[in-house]
PDB file of N, CA and C in Angstrom:
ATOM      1  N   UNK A   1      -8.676  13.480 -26.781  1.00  0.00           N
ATOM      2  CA  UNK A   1      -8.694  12.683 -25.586  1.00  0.00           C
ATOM      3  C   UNK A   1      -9.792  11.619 -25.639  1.00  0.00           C
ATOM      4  N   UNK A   2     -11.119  11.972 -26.224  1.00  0.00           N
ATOM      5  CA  UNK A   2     -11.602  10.767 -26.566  1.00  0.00           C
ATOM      6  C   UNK A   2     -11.655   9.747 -27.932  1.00  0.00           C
ATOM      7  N   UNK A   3     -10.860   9.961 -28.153  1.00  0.00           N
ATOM      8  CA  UNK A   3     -10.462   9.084 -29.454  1.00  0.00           C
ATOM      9  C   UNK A   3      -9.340   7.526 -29.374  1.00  0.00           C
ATOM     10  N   UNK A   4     -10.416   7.185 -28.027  1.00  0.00           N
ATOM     11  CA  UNK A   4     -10.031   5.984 -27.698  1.00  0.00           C
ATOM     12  C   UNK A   4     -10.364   4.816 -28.275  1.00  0.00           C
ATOM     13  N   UNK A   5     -10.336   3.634 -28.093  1.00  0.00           N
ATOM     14  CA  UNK A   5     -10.604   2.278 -29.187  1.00  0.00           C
ATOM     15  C   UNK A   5     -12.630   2.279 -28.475  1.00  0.00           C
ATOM     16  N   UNK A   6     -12.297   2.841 -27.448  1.00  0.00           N
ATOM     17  CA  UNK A   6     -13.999   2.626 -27.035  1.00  0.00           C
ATOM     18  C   UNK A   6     -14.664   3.872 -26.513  1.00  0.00           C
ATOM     19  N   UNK A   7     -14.014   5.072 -26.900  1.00  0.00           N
ATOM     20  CA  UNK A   7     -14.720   6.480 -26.565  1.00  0.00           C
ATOM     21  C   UNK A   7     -15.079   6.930 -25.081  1.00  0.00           C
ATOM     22  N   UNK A   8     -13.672   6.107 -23.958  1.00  0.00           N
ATOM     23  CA  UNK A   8     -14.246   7.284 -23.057  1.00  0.00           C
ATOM     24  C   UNK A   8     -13.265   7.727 -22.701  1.00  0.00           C
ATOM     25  N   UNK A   9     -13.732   8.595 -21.876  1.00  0.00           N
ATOM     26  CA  UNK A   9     -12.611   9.757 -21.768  1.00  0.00           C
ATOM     27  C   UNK A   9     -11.361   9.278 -20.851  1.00  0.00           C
ATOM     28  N   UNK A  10     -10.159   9.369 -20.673  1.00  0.00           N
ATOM     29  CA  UNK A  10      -8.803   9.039 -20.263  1.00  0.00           C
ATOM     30  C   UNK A  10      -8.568   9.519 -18.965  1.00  0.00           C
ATOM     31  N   UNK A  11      -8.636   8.340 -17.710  1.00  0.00           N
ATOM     32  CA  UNK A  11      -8.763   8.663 -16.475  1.00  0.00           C
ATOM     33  C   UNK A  11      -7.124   8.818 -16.088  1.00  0.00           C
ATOM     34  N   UNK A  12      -6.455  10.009 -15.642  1.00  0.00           N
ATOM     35  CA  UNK A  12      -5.597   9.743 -15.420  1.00  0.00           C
ATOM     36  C   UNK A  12      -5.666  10.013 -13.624  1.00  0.00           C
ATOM     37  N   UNK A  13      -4.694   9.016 -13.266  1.00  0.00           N
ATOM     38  CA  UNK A  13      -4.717   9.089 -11.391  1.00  0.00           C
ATOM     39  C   UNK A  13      -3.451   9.811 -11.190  1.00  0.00           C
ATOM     40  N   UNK A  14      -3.349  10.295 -10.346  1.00  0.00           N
ATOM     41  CA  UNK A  14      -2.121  10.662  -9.721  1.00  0.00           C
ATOM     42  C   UNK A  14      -1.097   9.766  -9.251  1.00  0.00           C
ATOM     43  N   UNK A  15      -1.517   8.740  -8.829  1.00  0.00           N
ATOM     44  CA  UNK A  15      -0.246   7.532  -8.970  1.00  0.00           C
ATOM     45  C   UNK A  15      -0.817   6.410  -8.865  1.00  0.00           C
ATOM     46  N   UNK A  16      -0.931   5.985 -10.390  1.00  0.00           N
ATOM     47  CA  UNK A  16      -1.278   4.573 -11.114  1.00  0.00           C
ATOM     48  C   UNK A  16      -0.462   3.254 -10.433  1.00  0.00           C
ATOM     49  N   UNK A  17      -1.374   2.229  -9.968  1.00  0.00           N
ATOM     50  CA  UNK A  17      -0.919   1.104  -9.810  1.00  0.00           C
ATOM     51  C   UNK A  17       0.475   0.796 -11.181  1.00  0.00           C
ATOM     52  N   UNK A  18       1.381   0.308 -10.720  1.00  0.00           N
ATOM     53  CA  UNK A  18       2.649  -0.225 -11.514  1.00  0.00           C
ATOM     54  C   UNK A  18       2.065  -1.492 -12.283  1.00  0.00           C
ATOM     55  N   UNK A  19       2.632  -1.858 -13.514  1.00  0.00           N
ATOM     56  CA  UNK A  19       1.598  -3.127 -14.300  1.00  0.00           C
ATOM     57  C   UNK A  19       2.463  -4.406 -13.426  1.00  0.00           C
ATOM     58  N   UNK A  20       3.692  -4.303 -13.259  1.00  0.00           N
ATOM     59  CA  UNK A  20       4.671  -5.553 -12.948  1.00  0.00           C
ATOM     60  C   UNK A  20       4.629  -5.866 -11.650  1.00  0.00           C
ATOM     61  N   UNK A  21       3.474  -6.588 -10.737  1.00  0.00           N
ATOM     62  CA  UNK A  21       3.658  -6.892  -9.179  1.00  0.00           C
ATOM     63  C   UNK A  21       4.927  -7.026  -8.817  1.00  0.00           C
ATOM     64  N   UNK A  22       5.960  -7.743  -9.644  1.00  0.00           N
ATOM     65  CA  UNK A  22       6.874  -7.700  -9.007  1.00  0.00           C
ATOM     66  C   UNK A  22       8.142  -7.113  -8.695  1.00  0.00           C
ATOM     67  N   UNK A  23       7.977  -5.879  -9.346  1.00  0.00           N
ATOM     68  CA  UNK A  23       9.042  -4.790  -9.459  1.00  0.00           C
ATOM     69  C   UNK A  23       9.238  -4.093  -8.015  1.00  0.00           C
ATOM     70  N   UNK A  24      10.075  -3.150  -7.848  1.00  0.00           N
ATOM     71  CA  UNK A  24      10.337  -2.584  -6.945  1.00  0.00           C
ATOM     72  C   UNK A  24       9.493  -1.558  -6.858  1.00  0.00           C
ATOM     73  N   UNK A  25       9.244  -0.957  -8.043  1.00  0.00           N
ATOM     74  CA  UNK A  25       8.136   0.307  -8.215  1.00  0.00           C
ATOM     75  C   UNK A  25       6.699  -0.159  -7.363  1.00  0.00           C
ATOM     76  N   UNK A  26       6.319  -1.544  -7.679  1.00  0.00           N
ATOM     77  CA  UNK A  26       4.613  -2.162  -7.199  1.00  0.00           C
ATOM     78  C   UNK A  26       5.149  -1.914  -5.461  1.00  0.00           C
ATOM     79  N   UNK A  27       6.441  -2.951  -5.563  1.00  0.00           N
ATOM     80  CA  UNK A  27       6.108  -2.631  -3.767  1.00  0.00           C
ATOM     81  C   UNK A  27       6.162  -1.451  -3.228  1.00  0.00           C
ATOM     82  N   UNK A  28       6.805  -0.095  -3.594  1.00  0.00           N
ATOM     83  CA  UNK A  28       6.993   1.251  -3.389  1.00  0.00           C
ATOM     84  C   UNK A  28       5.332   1.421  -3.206  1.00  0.00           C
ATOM     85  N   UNK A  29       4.726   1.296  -4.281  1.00  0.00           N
ATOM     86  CA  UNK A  29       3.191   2.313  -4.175  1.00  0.00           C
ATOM     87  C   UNK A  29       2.562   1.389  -3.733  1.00  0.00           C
ATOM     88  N   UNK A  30       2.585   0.066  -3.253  1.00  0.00           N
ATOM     89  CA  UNK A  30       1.970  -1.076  -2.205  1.00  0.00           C
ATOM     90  C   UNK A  30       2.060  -0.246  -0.896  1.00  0.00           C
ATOM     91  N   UNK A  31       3.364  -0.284  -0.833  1.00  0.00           N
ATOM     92  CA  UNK A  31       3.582   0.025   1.081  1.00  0.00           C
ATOM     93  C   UNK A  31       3.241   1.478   1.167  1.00  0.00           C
ATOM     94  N   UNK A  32       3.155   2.018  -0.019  1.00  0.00           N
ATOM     95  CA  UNK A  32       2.456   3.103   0.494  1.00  0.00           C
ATOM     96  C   UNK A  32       0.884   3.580   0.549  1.00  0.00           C
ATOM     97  N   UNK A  33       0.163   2.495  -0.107  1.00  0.00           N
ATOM     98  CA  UNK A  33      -1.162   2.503  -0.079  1.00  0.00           C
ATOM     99  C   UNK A  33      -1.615   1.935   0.811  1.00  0.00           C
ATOM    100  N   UNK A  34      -3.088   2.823   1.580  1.00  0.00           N
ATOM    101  CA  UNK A  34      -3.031   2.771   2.746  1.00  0.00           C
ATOM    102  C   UNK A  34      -3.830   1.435   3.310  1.00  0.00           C
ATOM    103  N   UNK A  35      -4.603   0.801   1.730  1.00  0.00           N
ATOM    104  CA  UNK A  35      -5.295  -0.375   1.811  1.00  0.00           C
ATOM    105  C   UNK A  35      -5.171  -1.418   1.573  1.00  0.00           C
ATOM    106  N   UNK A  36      -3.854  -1.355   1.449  1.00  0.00           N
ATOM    107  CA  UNK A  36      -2.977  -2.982   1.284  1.00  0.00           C
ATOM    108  C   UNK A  36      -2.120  -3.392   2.164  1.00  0.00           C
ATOM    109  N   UNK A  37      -2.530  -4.499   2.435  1.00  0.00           N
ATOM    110  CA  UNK A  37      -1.992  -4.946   3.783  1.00  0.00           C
ATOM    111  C   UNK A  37      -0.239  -5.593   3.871  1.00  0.00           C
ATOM    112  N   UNK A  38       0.123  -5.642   4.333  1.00  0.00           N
ATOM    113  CA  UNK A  38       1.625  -6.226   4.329  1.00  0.00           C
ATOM    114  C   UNK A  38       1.384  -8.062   3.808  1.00  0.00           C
ATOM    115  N   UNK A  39       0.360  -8.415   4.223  1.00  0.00           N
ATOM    116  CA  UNK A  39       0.104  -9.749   4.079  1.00  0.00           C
ATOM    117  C   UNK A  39      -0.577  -9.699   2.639  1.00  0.00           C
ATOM    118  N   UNK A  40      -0.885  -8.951   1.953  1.00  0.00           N
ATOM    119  CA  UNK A  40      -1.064  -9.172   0.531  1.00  0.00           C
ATOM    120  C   UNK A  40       0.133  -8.951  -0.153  1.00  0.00           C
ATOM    121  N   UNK A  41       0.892  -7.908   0.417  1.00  0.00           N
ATOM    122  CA  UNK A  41       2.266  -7.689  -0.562  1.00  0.00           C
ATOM    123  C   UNK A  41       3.078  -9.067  -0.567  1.00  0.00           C
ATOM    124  N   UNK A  42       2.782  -9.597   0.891  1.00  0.00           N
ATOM    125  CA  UNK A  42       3.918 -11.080   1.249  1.00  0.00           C
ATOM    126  C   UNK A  42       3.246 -11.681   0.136  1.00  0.00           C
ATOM    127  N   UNK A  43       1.727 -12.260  -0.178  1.00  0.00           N
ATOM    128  CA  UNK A  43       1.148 -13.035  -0.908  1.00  0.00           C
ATOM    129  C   UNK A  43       1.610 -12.793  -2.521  1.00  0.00           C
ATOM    130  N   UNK A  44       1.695 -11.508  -3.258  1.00  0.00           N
ATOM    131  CA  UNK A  44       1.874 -11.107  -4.082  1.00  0.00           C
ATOM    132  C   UNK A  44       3.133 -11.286  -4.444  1.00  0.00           C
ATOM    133  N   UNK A  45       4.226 -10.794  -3.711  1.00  0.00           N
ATOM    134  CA  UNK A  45       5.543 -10.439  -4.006  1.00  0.00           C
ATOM    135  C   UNK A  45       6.362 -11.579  -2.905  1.00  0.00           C
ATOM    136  N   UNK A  46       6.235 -12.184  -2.497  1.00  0.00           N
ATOM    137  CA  UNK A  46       6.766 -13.516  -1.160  1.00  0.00           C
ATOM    138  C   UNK A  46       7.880 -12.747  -0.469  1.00  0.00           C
ATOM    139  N   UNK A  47       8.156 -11.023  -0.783  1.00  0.00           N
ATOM    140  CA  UNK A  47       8.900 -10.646   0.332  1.00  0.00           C
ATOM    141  C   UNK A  47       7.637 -10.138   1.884  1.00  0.00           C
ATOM    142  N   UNK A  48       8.441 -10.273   2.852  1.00  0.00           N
ATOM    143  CA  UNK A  48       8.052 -10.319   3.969  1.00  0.00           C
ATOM    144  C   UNK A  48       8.481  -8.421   4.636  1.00  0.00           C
ATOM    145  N   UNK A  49       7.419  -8.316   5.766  1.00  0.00           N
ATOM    146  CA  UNK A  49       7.495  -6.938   5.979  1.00  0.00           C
ATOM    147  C   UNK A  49       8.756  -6.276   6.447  1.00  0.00           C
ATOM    148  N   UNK A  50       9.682  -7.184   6.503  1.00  0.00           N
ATOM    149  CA  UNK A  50      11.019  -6.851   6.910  1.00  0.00           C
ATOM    150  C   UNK A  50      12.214  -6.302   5.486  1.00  0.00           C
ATOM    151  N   UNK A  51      11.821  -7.651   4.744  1.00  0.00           N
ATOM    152  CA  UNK A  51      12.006  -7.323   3.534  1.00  0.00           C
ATOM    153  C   UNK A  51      11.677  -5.754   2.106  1.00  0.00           C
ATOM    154  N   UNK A  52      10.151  -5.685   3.131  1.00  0.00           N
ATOM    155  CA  UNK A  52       9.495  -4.540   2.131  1.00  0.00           C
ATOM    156  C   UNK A  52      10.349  -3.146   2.964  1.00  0.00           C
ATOM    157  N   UNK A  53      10.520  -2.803   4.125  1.00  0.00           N
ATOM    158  CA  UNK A  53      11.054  -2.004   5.208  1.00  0.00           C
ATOM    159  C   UNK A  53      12.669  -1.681   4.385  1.00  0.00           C
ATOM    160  N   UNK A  54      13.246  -3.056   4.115  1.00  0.00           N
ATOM    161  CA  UNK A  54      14.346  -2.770   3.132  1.00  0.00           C
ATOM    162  C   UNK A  54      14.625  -2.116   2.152  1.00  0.00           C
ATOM    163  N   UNK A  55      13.598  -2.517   1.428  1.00  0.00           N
ATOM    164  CA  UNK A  55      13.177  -1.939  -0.268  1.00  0.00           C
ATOM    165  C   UNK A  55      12.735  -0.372   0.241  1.00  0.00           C
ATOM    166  N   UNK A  56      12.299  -0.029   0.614  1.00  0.00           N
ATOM    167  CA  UNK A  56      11.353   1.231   1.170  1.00  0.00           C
ATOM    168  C   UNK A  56      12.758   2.494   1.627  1.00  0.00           C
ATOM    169  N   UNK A  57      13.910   1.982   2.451  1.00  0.00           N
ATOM    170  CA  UNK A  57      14.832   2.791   2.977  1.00  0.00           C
ATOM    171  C   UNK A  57      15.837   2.498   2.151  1.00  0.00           C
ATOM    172  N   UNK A  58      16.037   1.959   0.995  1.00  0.00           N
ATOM    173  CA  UNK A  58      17.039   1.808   0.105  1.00  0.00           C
ATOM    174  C   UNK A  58      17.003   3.119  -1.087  1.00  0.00           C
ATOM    175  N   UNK A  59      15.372   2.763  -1.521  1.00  0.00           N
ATOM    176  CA  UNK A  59      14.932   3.643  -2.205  1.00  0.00           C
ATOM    177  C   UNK A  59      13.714   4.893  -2.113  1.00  0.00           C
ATOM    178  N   UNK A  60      14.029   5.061  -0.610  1.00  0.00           N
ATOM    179  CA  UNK A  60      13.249   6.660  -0.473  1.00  0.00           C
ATOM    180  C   UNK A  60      14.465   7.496   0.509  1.00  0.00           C
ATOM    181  N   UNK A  61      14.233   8.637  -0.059  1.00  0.00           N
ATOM    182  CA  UNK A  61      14.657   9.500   0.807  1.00  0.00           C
ATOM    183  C   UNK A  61      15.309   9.471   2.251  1.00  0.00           C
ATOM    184  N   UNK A  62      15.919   9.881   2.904  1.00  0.00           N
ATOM    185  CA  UNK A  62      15.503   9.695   4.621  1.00  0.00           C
ATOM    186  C   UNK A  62      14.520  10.174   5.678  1.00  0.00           C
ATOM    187  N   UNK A  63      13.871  11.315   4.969  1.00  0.00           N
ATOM    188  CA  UNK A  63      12.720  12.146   5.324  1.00  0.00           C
ATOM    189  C   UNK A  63      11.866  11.055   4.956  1.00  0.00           C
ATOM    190  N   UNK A  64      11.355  10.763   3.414  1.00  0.00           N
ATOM    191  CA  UNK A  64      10.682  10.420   2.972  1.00  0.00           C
ATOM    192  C   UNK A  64      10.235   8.662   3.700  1.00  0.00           C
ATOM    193  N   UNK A  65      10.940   8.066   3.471  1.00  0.00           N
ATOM    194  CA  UNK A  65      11.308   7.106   4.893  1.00  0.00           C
ATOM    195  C   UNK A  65      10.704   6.879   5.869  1.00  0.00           C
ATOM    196  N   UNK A  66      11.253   8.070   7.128  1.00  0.00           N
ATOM    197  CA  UNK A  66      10.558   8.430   8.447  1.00  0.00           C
ATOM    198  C   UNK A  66       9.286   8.542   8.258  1.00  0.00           C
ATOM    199  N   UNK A  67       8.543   9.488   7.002  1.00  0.00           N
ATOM    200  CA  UNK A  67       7.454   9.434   7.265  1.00  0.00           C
ATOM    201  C   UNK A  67       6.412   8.370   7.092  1.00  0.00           C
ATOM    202  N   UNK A  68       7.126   7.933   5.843  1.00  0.00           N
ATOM    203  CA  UNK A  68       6.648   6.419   5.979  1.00  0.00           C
ATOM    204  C   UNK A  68       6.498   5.445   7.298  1.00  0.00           C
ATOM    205  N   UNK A  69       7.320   5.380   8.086  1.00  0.00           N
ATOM    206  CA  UNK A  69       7.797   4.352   8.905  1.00  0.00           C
ATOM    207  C   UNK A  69       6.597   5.357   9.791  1.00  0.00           C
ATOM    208  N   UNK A  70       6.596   6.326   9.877  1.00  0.00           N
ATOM    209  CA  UNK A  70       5.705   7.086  11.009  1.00  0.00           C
ATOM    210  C   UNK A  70       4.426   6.440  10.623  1.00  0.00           C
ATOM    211  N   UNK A  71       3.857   6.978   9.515  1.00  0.00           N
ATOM    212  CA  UNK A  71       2.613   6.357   8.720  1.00  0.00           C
ATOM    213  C   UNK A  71       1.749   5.272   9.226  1.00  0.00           C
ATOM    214  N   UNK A  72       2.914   4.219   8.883  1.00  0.00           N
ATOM    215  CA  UNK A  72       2.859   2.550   8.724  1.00  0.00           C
ATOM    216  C   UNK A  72       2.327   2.463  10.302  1.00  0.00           C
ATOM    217  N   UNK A  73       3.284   2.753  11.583  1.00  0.00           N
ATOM    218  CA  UNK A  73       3.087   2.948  12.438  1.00  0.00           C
ATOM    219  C   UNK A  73       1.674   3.228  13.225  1.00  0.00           C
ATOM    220  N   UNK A  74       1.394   4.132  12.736  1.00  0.00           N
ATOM    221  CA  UNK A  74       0.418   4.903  12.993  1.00  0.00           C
ATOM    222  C   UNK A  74      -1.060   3.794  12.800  1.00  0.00           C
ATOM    223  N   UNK A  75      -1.059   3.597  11.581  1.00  0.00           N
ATOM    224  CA  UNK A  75      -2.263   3.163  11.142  1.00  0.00           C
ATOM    225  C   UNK A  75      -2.483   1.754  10.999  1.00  0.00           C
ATOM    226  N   UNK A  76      -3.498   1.131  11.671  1.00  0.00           N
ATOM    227  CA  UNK A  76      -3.997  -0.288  12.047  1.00  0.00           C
ATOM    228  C   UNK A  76      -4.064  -1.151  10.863  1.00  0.00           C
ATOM    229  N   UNK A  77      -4.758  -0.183   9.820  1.00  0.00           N
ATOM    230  CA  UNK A  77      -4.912  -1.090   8.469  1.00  0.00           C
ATOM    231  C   UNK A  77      -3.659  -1.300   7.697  1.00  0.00           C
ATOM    232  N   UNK A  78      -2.463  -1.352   7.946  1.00  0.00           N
ATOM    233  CA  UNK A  78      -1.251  -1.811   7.108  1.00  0.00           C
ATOM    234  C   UNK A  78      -1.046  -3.574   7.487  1.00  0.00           C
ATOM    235  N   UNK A  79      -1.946  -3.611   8.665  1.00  0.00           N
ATOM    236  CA  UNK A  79      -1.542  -5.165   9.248  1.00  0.00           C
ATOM    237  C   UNK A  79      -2.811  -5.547   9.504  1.00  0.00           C
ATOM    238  N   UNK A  80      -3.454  -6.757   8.803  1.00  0.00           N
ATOM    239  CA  UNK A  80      -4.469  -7.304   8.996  1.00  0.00           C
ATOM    240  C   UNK A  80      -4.980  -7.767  10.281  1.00  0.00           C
ATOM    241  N   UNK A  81      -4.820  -8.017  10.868  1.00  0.00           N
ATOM    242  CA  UNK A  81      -5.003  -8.760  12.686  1.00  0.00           C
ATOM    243  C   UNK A  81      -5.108  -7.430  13.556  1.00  0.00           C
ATOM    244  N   UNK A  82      -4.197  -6.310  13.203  1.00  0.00           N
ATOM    245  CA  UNK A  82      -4.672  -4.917  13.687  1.00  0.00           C
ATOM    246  C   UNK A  82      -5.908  -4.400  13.289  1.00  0.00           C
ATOM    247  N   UNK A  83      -5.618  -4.933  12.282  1.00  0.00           N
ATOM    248  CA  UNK A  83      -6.960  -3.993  10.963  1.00  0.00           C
ATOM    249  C   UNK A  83      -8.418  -4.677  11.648  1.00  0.00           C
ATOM    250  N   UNK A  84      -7.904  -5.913  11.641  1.00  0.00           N
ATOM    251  CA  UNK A  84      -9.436  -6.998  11.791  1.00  0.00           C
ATOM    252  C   UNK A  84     -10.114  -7.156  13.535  1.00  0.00           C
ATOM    253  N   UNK A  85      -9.197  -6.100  14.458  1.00  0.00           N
ATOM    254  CA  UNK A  85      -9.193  -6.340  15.828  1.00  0.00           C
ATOM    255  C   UNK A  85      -9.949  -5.078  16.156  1.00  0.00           C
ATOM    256  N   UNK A  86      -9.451  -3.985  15.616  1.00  0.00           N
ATOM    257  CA  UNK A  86      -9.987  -2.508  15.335  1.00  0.00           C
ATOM    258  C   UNK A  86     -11.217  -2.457  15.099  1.00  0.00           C
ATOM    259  N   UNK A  87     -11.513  -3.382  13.659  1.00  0.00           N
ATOM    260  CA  UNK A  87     -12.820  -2.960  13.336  1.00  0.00           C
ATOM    261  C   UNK A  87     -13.806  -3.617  14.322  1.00  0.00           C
ATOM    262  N   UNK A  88     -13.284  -4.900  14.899  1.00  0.00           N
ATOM    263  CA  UNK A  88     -14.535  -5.428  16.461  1.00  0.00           C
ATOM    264  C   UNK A  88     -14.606  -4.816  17.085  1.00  0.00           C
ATOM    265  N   UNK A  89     -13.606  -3.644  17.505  1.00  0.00           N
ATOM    266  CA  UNK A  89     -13.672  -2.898  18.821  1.00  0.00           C
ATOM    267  C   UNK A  89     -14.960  -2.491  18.386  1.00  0.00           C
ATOM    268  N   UNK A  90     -14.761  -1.405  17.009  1.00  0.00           N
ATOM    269  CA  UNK A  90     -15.674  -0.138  16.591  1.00  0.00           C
ATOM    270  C   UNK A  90     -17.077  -1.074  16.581  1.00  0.00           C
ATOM    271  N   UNK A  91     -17.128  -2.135  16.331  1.00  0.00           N
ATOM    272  CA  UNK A  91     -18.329  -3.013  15.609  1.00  0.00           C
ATOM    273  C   UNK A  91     -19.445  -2.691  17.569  1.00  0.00           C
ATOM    274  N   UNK A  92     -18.058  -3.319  18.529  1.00  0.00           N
ATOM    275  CA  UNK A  92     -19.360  -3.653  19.377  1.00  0.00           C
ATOM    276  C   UNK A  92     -19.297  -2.050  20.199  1.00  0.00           C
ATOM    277  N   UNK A  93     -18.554  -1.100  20.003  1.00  0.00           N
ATOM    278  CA  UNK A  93     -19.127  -0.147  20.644  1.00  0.00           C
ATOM    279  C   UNK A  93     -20.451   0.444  20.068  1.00  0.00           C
ATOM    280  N   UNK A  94     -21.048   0.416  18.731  1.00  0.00           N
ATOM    281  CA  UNK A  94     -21.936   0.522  18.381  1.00  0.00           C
ATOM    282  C   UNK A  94     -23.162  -0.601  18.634  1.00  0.00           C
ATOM    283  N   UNK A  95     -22.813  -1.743  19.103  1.00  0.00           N
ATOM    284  CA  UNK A  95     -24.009  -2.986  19.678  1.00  0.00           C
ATOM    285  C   UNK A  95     -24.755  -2.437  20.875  1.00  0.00           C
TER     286      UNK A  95
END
């Protein structure tokens, strides 16, 4: 395992960024990572969050899906202007 071209040891992740931004696989583990925003995937890939919502229920599950869509839902940081409105709240309750 270390008998790499530069000797260190072989990090493996549990689910590696995809090499091809523009595959279907990148936007799969995009929309599902919890720190990338829909507005980087648009920037990256020029589909739009309606578009990615497509890709997402074509090729997951229907469980798998819902929970997604629950997820996405749920959490402020999938959308920047949520993300960036959130963190002022938190900013001035601590002022």
């Amino acid at each position: 395992m270390l008998k790499n071209k530069i000797d260190r040891p072989v990090t493996k992740s549990k689910n590696p960024e995809p090499k091809n931004e523009q595959s279907i696989d990148w936007i799969i583990w995009a929309a599902w990572a919890d720190r990338i925003t829909f507005e980087e995937i648009r920037e990256k890939t020029g589909k739009a969050e309606s578009e990615v919502i497509k890709v997402m229920r074509s090729n997951l599950s229907p469980s798998s899906f819902k929970l997604w869509r629950k997820r996405v839902r749920e959490k402020s940081i999938k959308h920047r202007k949520k993300f960036e409105y959130s963190r002022k709240e938190i900013k001035q309750k601590f002022e």
